[in-house]
Protein backbone atom coordinates (compact mmCIF):
# COMPACT_ATOMS: atom_id res chain seq x y z
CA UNK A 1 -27.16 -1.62 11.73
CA UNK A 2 -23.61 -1.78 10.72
CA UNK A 3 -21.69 1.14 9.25
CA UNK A 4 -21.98 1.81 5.67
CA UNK A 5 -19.14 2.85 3.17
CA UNK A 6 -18.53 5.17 0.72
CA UNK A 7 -16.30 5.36 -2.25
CA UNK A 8 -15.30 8.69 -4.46
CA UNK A 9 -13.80 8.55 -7.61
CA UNK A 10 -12.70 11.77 -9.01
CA UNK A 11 -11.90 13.35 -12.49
CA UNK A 12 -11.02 16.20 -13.96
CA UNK A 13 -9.93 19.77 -12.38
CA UNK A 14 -8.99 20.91 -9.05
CA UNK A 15 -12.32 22.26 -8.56
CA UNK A 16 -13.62 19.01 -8.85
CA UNK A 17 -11.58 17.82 -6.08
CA UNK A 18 -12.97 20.44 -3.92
CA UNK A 19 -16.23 19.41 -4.53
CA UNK A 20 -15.49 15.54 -3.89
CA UNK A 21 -13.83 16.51 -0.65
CA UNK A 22 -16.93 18.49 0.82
CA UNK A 23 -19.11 15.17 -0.37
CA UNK A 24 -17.06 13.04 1.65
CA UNK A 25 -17.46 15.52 4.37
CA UNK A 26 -21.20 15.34 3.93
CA UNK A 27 -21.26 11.61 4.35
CA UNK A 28 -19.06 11.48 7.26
CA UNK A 29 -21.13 13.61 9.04
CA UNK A 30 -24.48 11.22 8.04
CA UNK A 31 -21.85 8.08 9.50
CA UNK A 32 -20.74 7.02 6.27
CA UNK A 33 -17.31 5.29 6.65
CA UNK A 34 -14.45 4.92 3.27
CA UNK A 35 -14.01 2.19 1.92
CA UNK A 36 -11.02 -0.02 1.11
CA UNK A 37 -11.73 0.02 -2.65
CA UNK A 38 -14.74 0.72 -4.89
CA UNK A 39 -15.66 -2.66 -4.70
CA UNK A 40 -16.58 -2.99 -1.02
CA UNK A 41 -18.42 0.45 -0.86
CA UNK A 42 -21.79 0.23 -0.07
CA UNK A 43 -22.11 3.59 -2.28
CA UNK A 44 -19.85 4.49 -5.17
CA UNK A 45 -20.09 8.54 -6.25
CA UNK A 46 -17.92 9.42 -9.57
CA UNK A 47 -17.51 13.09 -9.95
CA UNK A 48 -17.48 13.57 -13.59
CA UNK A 49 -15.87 16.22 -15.71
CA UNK A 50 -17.25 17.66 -18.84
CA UNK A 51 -15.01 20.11 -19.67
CA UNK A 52 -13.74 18.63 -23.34
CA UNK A 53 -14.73 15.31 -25.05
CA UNK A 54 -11.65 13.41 -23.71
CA UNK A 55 -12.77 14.47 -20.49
CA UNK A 56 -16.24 13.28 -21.02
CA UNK A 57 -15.30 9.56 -22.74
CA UNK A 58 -12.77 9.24 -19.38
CA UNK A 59 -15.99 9.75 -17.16
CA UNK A 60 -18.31 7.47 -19.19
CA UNK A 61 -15.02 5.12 -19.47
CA UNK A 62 -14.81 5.25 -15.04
CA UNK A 63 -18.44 4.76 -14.58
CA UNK A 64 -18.92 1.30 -17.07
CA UNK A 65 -15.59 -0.08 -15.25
CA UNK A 66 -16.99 0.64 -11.64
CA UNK A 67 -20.13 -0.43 -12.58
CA UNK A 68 -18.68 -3.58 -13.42
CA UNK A 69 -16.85 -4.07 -10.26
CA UNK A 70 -19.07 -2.70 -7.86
CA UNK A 71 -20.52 -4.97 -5.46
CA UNK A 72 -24.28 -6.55 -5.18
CA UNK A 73 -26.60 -4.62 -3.65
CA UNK A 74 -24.40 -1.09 -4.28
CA UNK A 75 -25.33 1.85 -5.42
CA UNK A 76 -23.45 3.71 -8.13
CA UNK A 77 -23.85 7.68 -8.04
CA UNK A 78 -23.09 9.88 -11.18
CA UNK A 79 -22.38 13.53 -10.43
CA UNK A 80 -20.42 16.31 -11.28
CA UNK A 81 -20.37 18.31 -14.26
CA UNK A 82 -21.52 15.49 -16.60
CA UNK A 83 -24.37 15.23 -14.30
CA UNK A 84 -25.18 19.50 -14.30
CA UNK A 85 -24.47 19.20 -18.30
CA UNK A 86 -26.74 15.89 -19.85
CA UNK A 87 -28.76 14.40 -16.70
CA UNK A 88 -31.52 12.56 -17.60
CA UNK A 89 -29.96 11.78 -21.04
CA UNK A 90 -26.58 10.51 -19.21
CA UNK A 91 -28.86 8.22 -16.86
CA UNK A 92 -30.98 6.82 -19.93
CA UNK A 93 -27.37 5.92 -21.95
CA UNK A 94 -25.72 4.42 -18.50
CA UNK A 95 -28.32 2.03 -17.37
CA UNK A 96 -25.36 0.39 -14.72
CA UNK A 97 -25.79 3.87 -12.80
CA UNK A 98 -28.60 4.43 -10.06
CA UNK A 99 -28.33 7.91 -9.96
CA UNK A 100 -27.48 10.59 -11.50
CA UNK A 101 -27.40 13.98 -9.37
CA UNK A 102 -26.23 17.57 -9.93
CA UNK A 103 -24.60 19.28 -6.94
CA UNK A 104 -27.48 20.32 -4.74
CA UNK A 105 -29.72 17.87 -5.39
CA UNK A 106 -30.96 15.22 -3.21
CA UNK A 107 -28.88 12.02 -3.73
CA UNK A 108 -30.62 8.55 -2.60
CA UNK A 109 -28.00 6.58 -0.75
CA UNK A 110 -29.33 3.08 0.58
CA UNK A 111 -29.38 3.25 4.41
CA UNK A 112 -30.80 6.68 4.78
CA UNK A 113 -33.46 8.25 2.49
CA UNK A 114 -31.26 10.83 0.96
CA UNK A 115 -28.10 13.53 1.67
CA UNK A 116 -30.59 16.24 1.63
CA UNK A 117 -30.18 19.21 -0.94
CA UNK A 118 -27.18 21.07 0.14
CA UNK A 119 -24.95 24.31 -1.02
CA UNK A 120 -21.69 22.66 -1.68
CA UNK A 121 -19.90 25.53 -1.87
CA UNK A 122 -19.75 26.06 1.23
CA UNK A 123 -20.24 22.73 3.16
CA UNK A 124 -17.34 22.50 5.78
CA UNK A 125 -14.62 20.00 5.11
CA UNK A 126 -12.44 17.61 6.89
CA UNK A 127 -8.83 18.79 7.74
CA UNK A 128 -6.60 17.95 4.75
CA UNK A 129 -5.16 14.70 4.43
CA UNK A 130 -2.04 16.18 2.76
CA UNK A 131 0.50 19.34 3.53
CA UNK A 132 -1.42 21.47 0.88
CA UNK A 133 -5.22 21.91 0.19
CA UNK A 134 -7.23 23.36 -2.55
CA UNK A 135 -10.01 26.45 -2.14
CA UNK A 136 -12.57 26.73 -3.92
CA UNK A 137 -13.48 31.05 -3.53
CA UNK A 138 -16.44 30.79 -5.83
CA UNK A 139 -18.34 28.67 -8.38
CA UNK A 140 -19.51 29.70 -12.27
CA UNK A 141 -18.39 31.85 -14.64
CA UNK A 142 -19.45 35.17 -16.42
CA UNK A 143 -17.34 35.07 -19.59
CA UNK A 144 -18.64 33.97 -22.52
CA UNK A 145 -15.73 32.40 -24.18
CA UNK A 146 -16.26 30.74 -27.24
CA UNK A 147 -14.92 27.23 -26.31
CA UNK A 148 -16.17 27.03 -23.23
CA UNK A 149 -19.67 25.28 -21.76
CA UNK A 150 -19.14 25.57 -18.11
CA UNK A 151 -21.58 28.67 -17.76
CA UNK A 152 -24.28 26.92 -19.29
CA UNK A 153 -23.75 24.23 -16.72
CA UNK A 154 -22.16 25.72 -13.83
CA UNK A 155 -24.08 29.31 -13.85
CA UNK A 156 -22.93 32.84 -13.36
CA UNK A 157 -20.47 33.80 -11.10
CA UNK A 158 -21.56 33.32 -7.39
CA UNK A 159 -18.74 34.19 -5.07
CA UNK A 160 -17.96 33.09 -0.95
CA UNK A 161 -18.03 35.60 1.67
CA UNK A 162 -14.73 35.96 2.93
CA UNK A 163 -15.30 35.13 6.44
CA UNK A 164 -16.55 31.37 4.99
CA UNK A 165 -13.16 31.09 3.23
CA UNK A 166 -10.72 31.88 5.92
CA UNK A 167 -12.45 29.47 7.95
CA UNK A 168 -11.93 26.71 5.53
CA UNK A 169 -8.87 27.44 5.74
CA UNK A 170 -8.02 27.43 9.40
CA UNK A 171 -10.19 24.27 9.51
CA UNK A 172 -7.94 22.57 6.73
CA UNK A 173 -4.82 23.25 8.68
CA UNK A 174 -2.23 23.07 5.49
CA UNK A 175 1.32 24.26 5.16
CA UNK A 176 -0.15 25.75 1.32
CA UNK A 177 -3.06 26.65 -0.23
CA UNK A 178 -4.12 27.18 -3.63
CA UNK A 179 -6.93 28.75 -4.14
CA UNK A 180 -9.01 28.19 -7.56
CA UNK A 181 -12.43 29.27 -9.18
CA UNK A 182 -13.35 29.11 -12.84
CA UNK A 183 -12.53 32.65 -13.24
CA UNK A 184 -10.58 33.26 -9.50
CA UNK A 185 -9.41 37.31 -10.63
CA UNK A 186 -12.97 38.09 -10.82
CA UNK A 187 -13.82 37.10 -7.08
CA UNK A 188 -16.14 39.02 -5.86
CA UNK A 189 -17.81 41.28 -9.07
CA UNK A 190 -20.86 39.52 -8.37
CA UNK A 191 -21.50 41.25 -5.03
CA UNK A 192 -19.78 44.72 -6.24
CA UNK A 193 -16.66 43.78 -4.45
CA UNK A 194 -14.51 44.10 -7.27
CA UNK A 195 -10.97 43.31 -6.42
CA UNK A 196 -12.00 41.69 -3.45
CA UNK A 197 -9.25 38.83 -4.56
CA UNK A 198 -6.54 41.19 -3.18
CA UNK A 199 -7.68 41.82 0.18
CA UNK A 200 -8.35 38.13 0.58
CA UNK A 201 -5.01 36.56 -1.08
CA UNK A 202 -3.37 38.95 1.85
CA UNK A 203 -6.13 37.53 4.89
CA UNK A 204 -5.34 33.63 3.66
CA UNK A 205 -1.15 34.79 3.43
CA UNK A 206 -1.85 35.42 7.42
CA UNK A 207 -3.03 31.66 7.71
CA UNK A 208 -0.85 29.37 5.67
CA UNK A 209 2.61 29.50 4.88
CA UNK A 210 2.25 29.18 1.16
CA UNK A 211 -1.18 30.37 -0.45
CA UNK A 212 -0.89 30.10 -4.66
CA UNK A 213 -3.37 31.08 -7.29
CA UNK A 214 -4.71 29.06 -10.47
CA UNK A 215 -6.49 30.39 -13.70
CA UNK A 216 -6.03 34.03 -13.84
CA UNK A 217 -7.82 35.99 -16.59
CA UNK A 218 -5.05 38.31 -18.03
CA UNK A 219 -7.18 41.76 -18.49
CA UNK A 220 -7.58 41.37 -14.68
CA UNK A 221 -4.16 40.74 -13.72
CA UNK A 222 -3.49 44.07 -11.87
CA UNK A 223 -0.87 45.66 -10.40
CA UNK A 224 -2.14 45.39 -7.35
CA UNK A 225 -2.62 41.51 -8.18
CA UNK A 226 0.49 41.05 -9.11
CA UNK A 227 2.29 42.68 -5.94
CA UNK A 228 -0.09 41.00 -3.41
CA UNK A 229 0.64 37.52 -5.16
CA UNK A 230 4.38 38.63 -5.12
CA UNK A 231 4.63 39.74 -1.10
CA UNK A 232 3.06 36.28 -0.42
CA UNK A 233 6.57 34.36 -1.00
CA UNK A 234 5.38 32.61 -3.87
CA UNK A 235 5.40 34.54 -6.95
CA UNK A 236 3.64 31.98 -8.96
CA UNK A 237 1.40 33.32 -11.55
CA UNK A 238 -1.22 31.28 -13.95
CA UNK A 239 -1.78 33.38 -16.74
CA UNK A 240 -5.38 31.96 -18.88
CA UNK A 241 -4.49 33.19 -22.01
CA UNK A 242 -5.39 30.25 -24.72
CA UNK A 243 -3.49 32.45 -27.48
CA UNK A 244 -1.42 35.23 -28.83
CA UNK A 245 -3.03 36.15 -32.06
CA UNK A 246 -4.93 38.85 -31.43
CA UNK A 247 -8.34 37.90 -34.37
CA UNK A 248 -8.78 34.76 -33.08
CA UNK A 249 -8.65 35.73 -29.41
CA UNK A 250 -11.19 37.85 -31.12
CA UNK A 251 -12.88 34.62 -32.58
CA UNK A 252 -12.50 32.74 -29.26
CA UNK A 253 -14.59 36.58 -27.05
CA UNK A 254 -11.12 36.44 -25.62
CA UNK A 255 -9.42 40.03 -24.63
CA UNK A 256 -6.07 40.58 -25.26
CA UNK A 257 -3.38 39.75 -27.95
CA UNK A 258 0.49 38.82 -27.52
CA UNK A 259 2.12 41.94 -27.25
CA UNK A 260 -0.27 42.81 -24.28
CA UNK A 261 0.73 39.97 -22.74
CA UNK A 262 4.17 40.03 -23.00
CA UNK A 263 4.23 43.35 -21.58
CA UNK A 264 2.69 41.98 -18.46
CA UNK A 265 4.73 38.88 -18.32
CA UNK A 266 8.37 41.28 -18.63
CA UNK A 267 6.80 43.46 -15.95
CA UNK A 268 5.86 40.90 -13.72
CA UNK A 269 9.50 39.38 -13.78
CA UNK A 270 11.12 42.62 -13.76
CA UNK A 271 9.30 43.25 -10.16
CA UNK A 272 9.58 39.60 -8.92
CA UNK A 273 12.62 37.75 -10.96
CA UNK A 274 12.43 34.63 -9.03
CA UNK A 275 8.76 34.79 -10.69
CA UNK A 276 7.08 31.39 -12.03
CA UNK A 277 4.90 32.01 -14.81
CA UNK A 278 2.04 29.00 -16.74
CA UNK A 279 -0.65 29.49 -19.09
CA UNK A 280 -2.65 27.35 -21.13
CA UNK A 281 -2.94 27.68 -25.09
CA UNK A 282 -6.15 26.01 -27.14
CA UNK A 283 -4.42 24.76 -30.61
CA UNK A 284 -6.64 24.31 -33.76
CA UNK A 285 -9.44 27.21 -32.59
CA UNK A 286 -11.69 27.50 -35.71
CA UNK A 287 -10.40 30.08 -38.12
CA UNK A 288 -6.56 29.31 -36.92
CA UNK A 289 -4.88 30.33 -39.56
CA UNK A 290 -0.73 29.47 -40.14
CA UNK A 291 -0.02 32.73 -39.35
CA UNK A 292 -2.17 32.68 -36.21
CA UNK A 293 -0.24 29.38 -34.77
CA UNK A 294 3.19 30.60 -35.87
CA UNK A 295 2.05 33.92 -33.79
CA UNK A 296 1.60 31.80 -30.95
CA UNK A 297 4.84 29.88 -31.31
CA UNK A 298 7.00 33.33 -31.71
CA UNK A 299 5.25 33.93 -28.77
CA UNK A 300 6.26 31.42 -27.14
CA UNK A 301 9.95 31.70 -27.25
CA UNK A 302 9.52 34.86 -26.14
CA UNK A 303 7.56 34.87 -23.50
CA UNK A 304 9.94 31.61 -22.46
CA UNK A 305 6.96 30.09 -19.46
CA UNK A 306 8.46 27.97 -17.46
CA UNK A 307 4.87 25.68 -17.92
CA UNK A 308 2.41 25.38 -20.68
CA UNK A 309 -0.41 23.44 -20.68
CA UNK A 310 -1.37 22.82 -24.56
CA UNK A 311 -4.78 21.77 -25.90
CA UNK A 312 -6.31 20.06 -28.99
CA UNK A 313 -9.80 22.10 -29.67
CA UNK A 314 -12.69 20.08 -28.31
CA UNK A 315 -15.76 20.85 -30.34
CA UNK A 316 -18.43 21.77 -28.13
CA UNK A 317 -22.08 21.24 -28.12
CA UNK A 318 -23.93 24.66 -27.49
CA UNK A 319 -20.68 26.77 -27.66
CA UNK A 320 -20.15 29.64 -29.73
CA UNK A 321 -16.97 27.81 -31.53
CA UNK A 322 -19.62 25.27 -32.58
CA UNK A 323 -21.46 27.44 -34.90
CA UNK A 324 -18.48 29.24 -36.09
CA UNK A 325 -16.92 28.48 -39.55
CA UNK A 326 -13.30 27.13 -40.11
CA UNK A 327 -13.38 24.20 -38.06
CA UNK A 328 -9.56 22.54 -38.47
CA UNK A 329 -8.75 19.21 -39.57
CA UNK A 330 -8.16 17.03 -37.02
CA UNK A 331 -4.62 15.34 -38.63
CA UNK A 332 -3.64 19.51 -38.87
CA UNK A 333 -4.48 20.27 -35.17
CA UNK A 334 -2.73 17.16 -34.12
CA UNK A 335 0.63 18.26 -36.18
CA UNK A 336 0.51 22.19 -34.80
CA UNK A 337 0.12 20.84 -31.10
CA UNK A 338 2.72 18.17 -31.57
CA UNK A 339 4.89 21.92 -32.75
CA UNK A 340 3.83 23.56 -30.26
CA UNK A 341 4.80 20.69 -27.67
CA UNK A 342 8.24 20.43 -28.55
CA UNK A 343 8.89 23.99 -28.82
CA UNK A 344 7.49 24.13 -25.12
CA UNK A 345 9.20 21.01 -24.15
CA UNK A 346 12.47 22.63 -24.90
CA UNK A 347 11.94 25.75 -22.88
CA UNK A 348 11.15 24.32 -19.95
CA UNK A 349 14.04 21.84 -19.40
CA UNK A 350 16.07 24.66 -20.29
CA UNK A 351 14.45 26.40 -17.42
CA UNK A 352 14.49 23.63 -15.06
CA UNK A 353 18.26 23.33 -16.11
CA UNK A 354 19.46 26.53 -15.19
CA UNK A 355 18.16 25.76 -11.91
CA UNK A 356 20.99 23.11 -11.28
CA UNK A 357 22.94 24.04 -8.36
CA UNK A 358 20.83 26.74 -6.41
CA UNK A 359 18.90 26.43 -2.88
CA UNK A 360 15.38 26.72 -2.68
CA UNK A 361 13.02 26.10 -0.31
CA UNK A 362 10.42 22.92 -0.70
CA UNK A 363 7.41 22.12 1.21
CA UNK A 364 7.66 18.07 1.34
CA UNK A 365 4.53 16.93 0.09
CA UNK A 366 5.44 12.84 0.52
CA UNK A 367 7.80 10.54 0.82
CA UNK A 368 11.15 11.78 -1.09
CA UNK A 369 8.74 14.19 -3.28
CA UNK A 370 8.59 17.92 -2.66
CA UNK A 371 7.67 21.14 -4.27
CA UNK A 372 9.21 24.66 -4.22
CA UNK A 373 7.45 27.88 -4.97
CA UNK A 374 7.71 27.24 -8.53
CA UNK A 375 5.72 23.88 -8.76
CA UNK A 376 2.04 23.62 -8.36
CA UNK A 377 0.36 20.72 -7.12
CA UNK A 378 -0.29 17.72 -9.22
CA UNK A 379 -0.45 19.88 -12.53
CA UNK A 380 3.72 20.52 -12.83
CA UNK A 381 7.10 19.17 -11.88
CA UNK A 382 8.16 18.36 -8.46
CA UNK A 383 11.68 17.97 -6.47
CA UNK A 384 12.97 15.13 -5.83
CA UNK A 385 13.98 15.22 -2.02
CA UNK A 386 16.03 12.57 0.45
CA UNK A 387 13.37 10.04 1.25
CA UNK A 388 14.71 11.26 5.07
CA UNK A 389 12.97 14.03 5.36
CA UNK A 390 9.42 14.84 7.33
CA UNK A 391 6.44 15.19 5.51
CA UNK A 392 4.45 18.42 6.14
CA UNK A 393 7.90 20.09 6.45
CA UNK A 394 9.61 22.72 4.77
CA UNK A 395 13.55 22.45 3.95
CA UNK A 396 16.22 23.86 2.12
CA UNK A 397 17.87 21.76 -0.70
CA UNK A 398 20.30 22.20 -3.23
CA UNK A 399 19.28 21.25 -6.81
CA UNK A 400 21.70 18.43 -7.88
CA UNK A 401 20.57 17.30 -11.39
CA UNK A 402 17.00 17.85 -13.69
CA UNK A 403 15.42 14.76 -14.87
CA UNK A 404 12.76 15.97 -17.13
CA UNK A 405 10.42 18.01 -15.54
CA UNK A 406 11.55 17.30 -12.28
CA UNK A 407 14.78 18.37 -10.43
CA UNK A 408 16.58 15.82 -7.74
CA UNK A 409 17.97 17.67 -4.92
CA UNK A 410 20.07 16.86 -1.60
């Protein structure tokens, strides 16, 4: 019988990407063979994200349109967190789909009977196809923030051993990785290894050159955090913050308020001041008041990130936020973010700016594109690099001129 093929389509988060790598792994191993495009796979999987409603109409959007194209006689997987959130319901309203299937549970294929149940988590994966790799150190979430379904979907916390993780790892072979996990600070609480991040950023520094952090929940941003990011070489640090005012951080079961965090941010550069620092900010929480979003701009300039990743409030079905009172008008949300945007807009190309005519180091990810220590993958800026230079490599360059977000070296 001859080989059949696969096709992935992925959405949303870094985590998801994680996931759709270990799938493909999975079918590998059962002789499943990629595709050349959606429309000659014998199975198309889309890994759907859930997180807000934009992020749910671009899944729905993906599935019709592969639907559409997919071959006769193909079978069109739904999975993901779309899947783990509405299943059944999403299957009744997407009658183009054969299947729809939560992580772990048995998906029906065509040539074989079915990829058997399975812990993705911790399925093995393929080397990495690029210079850099994401980790996935643990799945779920025990916070109960207001805006937020994933733990209704996802589950409670349920960390990786260690020993499973550096051997991902090694396996992946990558000059950087970046590990990630809804709530990656907290890796390890659920087996009473509390801290257990630190000891483990230092094993994974061993085995990469580069190894970077995403999503950091500020009340467990220690110093001990902070240093072992810091002694890694890349002192990048991804603050989850969503605000500065400290009653609706209180509205959001947030901890924290934007003094607090500024304290940490000036400490943090004061001990590494080649530091990069990000966060993410949710504009139009229910109850924001003006004063609340002008907090968060004054916070803003002074705090000075070099990224921000700003957010319209998504109302949420079976969130706290849902039942709460002061819900924002939409045309007022969209005129505080557009604020907000340009404020941040300003800041970082004044950043990037001052950057003209220093050396750094880059890791070239492809072709004439690479990334120093202050650039995470696929979410920020990159370098533009001499198309000359060897992929997988790292070089020195010298910043010529910013364009944007990005900077164009030699």
């Amino acid at each position: 019988m001859a080989t059949q093929s696969y096709w992935v389509e992925t959405l949303g988060c870094p985590k998801n990407e994680v996931d759709s790598a270990k799938l493909i792994g999975q079918l590998e191993a059962d002789g499943y063979a990629p595709a050349s495009s959606s429309a000659d796979a014998d199975v198309v999987v889309v890994n759907t994200c859930a997180f807000i409603d934009a992020a749910r109409q671009e899944s729905i959007d993906t599935v019709i349109a592969l639907g559409e194209t997919k071959r006769d006689g193909a079978r069109l997987v739904v999975t993901g967190c779309m899947a783990e959130r509405y299943g059944s319901e999403l299957s009744d309203a997407l009658p183009e789909v054969d299947q729809v299937a939560g992580f772990g549970v048995a998906v029906t294929l065509g040539r074989t009977s079915a990829i058997p149940s399975f812990d993705l988590l911790n399925l093995p994966r393929p080397k990495s196809p690029r210079p850099w790799a994401y980790v996935k150190v643990a799945e779920g979430c025990d916070r109960n923030c207001g805006f937020c379904a994933i733990p209704s979907f996802r589950g409670k916390q349920r960390s990786r051993t260690p020993a499973s993780i550096l051997e991902e790892v090694e396996a992946l072979e990558a000059r950087e990785i970046v590990l990630v996990a809804q709530d990656l600070a907290s890796y390890g609480n659920d087996i009473d290894d509390r801290r257990a991040i630190i000891p483990l950023v230092a094993e994974v520094a061993k085995r990469t050159d580069r190894v970077r952090l995403l999503y950091l929940y500020p009340s467990d941003l220690t110093d001990g955090l902070i240093d072992v990011i810091g002694a890694t070489g890349v002192p990048y640090y991804d603050l989850s913050l969503q605000h500065a005012s400290a009653p609706l951080l209180k509205r959001m079961r947030r901890w924290g308020n934007g003094d607090k965090f500024l304290t940490r941010i000036n400490d943090i550069r004061a001990r590494y001041p080649d530091a990069t620092i990000r966060s993410n900010f949710i504009v139009g929480y229910p109850g924001e008041t003006e004063a609340d979003h002008d907090t968060l701009l004054s916070f803003m300039r002074d705090a000075q990130f070099d990224w921000v990743g700003l957010f319209a409030y998504s109302r949420e079905e079976g969130t706290h936020a849902d039942t709460q009172d002061g819900h924002i008008d939409a045309g007022l949300i969209k005129e505080r973010l557009a604020e907000a945007s340009e404020l941040q807009d300003t800041i970082t190309f004044t950043r990037r700016a001052a950057l003209v005519g220093t050396s750094m180091q880059v890791l070239v990810d492809e072709q004439g594109v690479g990334r120093s220590h202050r650039e995470a993958p696929e979410i920020d800026g990159v370098v533009r690099v001499p198309d000359a230079l060897p992929v997988g490599t790292f070089q020195t360059v010298t910043v010529d001129a910013v364009a944007g977000v990005d900077l164009e070296a030699s």
